[in-house]
C-alpha atoms as a PDB file:
ATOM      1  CA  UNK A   1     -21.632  -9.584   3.812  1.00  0.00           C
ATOM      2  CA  UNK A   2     -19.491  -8.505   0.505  1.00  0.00           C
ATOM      3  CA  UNK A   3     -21.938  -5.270   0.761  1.00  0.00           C
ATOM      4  CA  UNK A   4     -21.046  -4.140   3.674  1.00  0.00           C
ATOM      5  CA  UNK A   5     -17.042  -3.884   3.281  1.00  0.00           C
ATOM      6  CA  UNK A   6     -15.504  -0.503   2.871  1.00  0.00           C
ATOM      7  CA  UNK A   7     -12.238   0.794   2.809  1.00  0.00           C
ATOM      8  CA  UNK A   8      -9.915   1.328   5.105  1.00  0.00           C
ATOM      9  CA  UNK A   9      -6.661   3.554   5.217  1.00  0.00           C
ATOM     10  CA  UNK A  10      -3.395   1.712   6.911  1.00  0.00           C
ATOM     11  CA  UNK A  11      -1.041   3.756   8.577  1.00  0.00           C
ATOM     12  CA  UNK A  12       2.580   2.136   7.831  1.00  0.00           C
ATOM     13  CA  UNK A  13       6.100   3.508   8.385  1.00  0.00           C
ATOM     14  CA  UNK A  14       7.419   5.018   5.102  1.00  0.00           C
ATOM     15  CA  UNK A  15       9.066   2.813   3.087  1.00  0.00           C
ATOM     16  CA  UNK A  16       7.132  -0.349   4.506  1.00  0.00           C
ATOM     17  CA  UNK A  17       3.972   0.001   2.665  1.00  0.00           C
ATOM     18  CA  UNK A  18       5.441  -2.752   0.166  1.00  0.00           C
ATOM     19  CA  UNK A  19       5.642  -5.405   3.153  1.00  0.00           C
ATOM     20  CA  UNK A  20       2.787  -4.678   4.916  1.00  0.00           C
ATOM     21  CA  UNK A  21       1.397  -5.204   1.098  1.00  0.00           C
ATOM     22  CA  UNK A  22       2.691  -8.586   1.127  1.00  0.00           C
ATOM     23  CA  UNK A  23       1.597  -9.611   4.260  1.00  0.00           C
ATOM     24  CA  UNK A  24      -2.053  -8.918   4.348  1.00  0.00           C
ATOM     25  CA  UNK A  25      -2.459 -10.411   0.718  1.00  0.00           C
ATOM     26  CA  UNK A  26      -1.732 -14.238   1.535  1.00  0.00           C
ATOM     27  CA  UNK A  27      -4.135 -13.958   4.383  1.00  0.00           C
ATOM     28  CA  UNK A  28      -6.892 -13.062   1.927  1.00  0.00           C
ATOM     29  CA  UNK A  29      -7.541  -9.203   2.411  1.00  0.00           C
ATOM     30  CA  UNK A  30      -7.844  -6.852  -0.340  1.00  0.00           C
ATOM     31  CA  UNK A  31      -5.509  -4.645  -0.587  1.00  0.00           C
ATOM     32  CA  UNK A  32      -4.746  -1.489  -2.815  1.00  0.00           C
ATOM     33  CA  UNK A  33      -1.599   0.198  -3.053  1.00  0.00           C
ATOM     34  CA  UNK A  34      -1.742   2.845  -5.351  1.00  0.00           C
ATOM     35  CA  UNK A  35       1.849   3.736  -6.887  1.00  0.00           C
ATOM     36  CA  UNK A  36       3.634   6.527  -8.916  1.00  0.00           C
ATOM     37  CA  UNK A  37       6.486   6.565 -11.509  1.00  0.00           C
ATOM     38  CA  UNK A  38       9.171   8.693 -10.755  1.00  0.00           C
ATOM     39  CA  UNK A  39      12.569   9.391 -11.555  1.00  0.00           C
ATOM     40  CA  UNK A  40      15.419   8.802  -8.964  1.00  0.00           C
ATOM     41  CA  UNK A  41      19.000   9.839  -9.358  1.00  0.00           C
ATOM     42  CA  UNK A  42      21.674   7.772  -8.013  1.00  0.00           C
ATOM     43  CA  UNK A  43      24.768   9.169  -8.360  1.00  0.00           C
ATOM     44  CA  UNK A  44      24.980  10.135 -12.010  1.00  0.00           C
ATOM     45  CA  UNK A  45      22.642   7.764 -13.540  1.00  0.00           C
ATOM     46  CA  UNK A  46      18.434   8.238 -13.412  1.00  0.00           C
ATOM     47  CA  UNK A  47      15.991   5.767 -13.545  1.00  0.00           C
ATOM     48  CA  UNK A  48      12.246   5.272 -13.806  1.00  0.00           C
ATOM     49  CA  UNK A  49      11.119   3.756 -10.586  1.00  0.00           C
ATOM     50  CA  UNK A  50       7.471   3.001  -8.734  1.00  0.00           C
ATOM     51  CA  UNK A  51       7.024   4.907  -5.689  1.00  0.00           C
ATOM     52  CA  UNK A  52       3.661   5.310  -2.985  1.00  0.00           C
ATOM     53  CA  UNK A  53       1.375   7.665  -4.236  1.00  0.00           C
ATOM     54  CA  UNK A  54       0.691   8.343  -0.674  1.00  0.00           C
ATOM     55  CA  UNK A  55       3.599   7.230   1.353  1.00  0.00           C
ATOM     56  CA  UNK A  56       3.247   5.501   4.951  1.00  0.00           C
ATOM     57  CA  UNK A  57      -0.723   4.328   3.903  1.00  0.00           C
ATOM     58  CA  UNK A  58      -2.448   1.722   1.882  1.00  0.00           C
ATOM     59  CA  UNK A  59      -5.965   0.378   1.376  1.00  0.00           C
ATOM     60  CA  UNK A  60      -7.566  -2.646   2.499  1.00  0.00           C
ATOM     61  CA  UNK A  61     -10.951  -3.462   1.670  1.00  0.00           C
ATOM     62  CA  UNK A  62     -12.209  -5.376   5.108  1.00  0.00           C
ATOM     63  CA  UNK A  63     -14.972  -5.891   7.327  1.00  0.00           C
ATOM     64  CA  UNK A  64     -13.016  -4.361  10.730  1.00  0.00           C
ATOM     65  CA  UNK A  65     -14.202  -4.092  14.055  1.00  0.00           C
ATOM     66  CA  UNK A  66     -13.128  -3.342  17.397  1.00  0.00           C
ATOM     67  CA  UNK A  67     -11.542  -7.055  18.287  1.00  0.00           C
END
């Protein structure tokens, strides 16, 4: 059965992908969220922060069918 996962991408709206995350990993699915570090300004200061590489999607590694 561990064969025959594969990958599946999750459509999310942006700036959920970190909840839908959490979520899904309690109830025992693998899940991949790949992130990027980039700088955001707020007002005058900058700082380093981890965003989505692809925002609105993550992974999960699942059997899935129709039900």
């Amino acid at each position: 059965m561990l064969d025959d996962l594969k990958w599946h991408a999750l459509w999310t709206h942006s700036n959920c992908e970190q909840l839908v995350h959490d979520s899904l990993v309690p109830r025992g699915y693998q899940v991949f969220l790949p992130r990027v570090q980039t700088w955001n300004r707020r007002g005058a200061t900058r700082k380093l922060a981890a965003v989505p590489m692809f925002p609105g999607y993550l992974f999960v590694k699942h059997h899935m069918d129709k039900s």
